[in-house]
N, C-alpha and C. Protein backbone atom coordinates (compact mmCIF):
# COMPACT_ATOMS: atom_id res chain seq x y z
N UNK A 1 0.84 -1.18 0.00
CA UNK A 1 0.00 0.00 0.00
C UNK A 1 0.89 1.24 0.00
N UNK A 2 0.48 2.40 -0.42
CA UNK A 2 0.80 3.61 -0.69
C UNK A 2 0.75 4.43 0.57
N UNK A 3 1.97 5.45 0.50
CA UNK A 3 1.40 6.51 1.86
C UNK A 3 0.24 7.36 1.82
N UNK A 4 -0.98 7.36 2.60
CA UNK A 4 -1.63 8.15 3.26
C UNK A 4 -1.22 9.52 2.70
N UNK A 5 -2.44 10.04 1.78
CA UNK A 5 -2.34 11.52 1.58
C UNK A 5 -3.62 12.03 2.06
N UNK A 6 -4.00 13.41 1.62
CA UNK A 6 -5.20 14.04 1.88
C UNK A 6 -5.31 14.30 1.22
N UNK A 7 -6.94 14.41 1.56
CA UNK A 7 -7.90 15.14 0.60
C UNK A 7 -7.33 15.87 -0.64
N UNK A 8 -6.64 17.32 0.01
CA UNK A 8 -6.03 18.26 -0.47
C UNK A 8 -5.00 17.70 -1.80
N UNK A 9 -4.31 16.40 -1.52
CA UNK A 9 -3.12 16.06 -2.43
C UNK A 9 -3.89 15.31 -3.63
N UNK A 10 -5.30 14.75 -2.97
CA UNK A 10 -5.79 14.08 -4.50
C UNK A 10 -6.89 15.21 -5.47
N UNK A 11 -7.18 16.19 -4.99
CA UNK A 11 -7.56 17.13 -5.63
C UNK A 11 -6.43 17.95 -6.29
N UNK A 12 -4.95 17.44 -6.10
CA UNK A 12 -4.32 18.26 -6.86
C UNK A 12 -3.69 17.59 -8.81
N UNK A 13 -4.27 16.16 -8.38
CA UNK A 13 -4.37 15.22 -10.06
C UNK A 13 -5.92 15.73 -10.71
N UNK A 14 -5.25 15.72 -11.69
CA UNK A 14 -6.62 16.12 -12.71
C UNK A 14 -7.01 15.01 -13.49
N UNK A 15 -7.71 14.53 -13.67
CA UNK A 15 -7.67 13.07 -14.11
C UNK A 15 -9.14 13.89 -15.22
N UNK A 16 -8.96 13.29 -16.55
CA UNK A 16 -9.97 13.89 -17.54
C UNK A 16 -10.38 12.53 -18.52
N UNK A 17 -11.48 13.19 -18.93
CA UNK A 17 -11.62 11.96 -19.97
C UNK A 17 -11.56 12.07 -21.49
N UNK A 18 -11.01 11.59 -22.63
CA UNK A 18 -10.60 12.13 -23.89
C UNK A 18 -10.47 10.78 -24.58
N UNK A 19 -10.95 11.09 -25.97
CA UNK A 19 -10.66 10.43 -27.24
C UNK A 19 -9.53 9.98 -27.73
N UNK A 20 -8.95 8.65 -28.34
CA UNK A 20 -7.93 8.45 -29.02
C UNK A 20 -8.55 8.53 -30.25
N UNK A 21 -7.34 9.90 -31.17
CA UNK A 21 -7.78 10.30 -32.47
C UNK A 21 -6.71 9.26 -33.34
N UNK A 22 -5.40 9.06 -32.49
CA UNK A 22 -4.88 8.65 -33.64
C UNK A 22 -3.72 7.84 -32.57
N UNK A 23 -3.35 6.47 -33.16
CA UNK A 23 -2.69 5.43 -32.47
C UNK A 23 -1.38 4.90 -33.77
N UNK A 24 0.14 5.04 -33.05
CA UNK A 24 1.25 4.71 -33.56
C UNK A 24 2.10 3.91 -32.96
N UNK A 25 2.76 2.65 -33.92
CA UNK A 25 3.94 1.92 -33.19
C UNK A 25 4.98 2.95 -32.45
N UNK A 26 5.56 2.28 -31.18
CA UNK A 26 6.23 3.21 -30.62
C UNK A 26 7.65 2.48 -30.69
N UNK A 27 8.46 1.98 -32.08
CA UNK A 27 9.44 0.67 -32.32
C UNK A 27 10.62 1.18 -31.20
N UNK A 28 10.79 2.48 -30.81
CA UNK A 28 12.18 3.18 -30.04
C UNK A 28 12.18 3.01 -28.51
N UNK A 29 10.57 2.57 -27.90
CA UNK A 29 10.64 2.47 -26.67
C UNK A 29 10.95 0.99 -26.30
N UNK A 30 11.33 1.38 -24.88
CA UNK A 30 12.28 0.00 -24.45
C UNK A 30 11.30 -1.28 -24.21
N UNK A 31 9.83 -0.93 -23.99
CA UNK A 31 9.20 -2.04 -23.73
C UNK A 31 7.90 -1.85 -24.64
N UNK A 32 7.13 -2.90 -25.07
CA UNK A 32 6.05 -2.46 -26.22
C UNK A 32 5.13 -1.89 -26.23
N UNK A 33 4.91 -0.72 -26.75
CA UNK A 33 3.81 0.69 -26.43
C UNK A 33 3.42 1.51 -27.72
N UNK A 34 2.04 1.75 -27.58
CA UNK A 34 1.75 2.78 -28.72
C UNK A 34 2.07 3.94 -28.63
N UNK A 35 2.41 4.61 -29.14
CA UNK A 35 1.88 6.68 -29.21
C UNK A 35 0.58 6.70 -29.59
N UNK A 36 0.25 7.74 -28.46
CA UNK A 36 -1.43 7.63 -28.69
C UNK A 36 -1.42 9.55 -28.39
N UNK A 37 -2.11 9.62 -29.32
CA UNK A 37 -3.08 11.38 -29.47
C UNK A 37 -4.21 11.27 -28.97
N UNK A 38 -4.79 11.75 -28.09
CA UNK A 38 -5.71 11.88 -27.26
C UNK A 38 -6.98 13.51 -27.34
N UNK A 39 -7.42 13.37 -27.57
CA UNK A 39 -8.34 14.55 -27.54
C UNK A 39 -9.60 14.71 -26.49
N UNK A 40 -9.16 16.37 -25.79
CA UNK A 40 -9.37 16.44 -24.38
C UNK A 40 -9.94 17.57 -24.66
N UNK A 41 -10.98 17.65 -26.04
CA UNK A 41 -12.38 18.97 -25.97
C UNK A 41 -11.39 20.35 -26.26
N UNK A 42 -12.02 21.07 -24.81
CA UNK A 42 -11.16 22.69 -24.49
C UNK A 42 -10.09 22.57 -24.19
N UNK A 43 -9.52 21.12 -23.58
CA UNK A 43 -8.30 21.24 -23.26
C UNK A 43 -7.04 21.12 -23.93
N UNK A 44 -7.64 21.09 -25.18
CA UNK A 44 -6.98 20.27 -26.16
C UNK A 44 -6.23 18.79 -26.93
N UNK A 45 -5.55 18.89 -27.78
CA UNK A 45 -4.81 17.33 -28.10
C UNK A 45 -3.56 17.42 -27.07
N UNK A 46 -3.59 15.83 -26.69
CA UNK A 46 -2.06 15.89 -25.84
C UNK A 46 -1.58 14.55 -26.74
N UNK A 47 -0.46 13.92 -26.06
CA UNK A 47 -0.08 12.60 -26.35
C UNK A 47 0.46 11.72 -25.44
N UNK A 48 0.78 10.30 -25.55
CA UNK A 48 0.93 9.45 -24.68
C UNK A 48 1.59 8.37 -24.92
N UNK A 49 2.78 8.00 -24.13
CA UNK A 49 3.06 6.42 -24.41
C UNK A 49 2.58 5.47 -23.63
N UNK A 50 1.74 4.69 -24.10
CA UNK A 50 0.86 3.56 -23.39
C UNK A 50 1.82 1.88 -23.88
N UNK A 51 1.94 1.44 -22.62
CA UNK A 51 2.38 0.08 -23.04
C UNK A 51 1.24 -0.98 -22.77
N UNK A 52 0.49 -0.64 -23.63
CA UNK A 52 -1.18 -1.48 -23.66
C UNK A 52 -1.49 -2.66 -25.02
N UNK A 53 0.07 -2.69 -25.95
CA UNK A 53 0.13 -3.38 -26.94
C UNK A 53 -0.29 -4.96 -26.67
N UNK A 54 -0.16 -5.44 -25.46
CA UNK A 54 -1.07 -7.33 -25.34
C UNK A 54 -2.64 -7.57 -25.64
N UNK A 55 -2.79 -6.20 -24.94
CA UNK A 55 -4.75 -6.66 -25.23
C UNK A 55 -5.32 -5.81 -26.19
N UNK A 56 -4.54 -4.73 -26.53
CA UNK A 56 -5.12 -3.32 -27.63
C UNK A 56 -4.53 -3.33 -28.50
N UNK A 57 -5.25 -3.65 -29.56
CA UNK A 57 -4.97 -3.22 -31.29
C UNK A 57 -4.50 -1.81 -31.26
N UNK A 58 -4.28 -1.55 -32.61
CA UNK A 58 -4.04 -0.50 -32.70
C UNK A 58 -5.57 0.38 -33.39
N UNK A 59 -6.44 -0.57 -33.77
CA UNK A 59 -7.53 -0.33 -34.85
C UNK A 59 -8.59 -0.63 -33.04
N UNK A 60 -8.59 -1.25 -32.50
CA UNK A 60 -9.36 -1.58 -31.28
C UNK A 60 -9.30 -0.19 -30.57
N UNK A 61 -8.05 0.73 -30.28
CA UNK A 61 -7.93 1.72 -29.46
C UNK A 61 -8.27 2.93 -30.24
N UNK A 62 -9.00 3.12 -31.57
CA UNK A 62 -8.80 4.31 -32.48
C UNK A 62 -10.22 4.60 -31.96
N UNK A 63 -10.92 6.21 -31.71
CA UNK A 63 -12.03 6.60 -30.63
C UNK A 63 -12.38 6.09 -29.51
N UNK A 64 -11.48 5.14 -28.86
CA UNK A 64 -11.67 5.06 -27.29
C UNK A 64 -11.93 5.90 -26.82
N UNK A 65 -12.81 5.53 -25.63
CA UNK A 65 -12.51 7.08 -24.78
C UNK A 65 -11.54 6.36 -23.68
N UNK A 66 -10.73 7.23 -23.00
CA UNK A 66 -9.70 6.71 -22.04
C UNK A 66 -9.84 8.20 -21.04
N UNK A 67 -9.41 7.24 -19.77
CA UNK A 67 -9.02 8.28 -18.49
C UNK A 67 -7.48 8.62 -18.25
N UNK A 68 -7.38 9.81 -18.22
CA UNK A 68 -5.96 10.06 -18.65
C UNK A 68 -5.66 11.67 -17.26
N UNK A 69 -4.41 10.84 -16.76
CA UNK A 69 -4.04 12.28 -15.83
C UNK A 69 -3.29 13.47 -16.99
N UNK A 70 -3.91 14.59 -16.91
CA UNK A 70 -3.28 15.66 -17.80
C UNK A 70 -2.53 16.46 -17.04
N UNK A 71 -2.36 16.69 -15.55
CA UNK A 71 -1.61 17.69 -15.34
C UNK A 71 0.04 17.20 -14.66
N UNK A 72 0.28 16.27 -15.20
CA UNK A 72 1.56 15.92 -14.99
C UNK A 72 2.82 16.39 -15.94
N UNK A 73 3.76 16.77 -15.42
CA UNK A 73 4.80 17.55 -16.29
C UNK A 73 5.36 16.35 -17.53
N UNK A 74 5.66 16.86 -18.32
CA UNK A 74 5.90 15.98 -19.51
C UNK A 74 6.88 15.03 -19.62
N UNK A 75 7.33 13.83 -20.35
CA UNK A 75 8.44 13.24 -19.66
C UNK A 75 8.50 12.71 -21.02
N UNK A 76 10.20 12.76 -21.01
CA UNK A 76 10.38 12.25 -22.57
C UNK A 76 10.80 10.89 -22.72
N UNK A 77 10.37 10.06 -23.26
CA UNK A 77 10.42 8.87 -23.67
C UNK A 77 11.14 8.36 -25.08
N UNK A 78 12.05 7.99 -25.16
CA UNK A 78 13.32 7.94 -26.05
C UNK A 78 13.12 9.06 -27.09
N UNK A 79 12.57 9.42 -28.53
CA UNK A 79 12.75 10.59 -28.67
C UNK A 79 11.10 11.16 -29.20
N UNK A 80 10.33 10.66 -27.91
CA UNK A 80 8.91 11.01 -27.90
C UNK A 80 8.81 11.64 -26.86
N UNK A 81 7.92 12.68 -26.89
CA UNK A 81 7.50 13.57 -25.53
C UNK A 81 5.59 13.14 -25.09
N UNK A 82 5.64 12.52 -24.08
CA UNK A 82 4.61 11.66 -23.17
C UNK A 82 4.07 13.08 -22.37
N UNK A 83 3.20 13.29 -23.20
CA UNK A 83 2.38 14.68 -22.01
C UNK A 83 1.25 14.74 -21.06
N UNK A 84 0.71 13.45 -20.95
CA UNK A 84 -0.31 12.59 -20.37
C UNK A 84 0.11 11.04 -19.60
N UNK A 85 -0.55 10.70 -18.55
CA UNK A 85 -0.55 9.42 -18.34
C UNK A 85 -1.58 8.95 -18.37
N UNK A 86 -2.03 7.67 -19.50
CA UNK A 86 -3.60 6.97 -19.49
C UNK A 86 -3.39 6.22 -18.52
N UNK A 87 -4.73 5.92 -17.95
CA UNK A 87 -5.16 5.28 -16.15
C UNK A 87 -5.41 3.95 -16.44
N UNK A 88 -4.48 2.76 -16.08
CA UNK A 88 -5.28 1.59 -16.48
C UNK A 88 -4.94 0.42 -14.56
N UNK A 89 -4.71 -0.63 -15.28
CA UNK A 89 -4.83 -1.39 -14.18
C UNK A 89 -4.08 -2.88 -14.19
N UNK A 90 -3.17 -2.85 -13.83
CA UNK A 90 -2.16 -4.35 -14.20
C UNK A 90 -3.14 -5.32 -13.90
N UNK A 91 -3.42 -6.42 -14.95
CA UNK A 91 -4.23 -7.61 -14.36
C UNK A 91 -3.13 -9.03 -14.08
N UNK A 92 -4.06 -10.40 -13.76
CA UNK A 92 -3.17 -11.63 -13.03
C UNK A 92 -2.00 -11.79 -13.91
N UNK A 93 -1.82 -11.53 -15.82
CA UNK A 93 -1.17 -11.68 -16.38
C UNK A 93 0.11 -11.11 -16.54
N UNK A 94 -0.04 -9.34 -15.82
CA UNK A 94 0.90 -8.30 -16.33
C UNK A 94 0.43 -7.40 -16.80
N UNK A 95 -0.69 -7.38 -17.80
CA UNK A 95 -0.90 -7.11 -19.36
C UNK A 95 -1.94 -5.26 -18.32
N UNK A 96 -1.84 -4.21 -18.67
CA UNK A 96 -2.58 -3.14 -18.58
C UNK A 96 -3.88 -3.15 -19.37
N UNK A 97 -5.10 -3.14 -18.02
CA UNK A 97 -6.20 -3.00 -18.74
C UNK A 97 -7.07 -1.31 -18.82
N UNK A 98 -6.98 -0.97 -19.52
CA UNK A 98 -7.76 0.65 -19.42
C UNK A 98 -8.95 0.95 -18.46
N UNK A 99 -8.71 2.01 -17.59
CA UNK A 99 -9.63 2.16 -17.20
C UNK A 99 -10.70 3.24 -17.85
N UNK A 100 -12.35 3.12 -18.43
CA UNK A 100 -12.74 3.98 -18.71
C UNK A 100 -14.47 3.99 -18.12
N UNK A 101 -14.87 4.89 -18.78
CA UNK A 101 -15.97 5.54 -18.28
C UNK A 101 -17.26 4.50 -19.04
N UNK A 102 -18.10 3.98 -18.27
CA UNK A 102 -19.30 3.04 -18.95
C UNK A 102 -20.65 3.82 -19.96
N UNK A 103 -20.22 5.26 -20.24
CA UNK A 103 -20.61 5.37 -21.31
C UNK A 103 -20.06 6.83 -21.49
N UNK A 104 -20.47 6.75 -22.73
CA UNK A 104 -19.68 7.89 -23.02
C UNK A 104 -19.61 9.40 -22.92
N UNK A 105 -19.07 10.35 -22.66
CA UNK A 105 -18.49 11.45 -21.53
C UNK A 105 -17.83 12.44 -23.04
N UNK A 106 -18.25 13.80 -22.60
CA UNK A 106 -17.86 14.20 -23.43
C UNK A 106 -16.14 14.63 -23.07
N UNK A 107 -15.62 14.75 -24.13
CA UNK A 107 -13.90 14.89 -24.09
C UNK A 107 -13.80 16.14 -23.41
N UNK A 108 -12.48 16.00 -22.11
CA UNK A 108 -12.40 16.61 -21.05
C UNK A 108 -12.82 17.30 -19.91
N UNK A 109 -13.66 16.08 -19.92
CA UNK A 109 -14.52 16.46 -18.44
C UNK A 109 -14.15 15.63 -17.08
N UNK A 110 -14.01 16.21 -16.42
CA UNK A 110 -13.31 15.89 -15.14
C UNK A 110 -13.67 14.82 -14.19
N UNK A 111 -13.15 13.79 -14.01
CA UNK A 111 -12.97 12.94 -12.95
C UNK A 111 -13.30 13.16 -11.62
N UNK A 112 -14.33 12.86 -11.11
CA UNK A 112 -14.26 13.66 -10.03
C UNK A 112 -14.72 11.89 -8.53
């Protein structure tokens, strides 16, 4: 288990919900992952490296909607820049399963 935060520290993740417009092999990263473009309404397009390649096509993940933290500082990933983290969930296998919304939410509306 994780340390004990407050209230205060989980109101400071923004967790939103947004569209995958457009999904790419990511052949440069060290373990197997798409580049994924994400569309977040007013908030705009961001992008993402997701290592979700065991259970997600690349044609399976194209208009997903996905839950994605947006206000995390950007982090570069061999010579891709990751400006989002999508929210998923390691299952018994390893394999990341997405977490999303049971119907559909318009792009960038807040997690709450």
């Amino acid at each position: 288990m994780k340390p004990e935060i407050t209230f205060e520290d989980f109101l400071k993740v923004d967790i939103r919900i947004g569209t995958i417009i457009e999904v790419n092999d990511f052949p440069k990263a060290r373990k197997p992952a798409y580049q994924l473009t994400v569309d977040f309404g007013d908030l705009g397009i961001k992008k993402s490296s997701a290592q979700i390649t065991d259970l997600y096509s690349k044609e399976e993940l194209l208009h997903k909607q996905v839950s994605a933290i947006v206000n995390f500082a950007p982090r570069q990933i061999a010579n891709f820049m990751s400006e989002i983290l999508v929210i998923g969930v390691y299952n018994t296998d390893g394999n990341v399963v997405l977490l999303q919304a049971s119907k559909n939410i318009k792009n960038g509306e807040q997690v709450s």
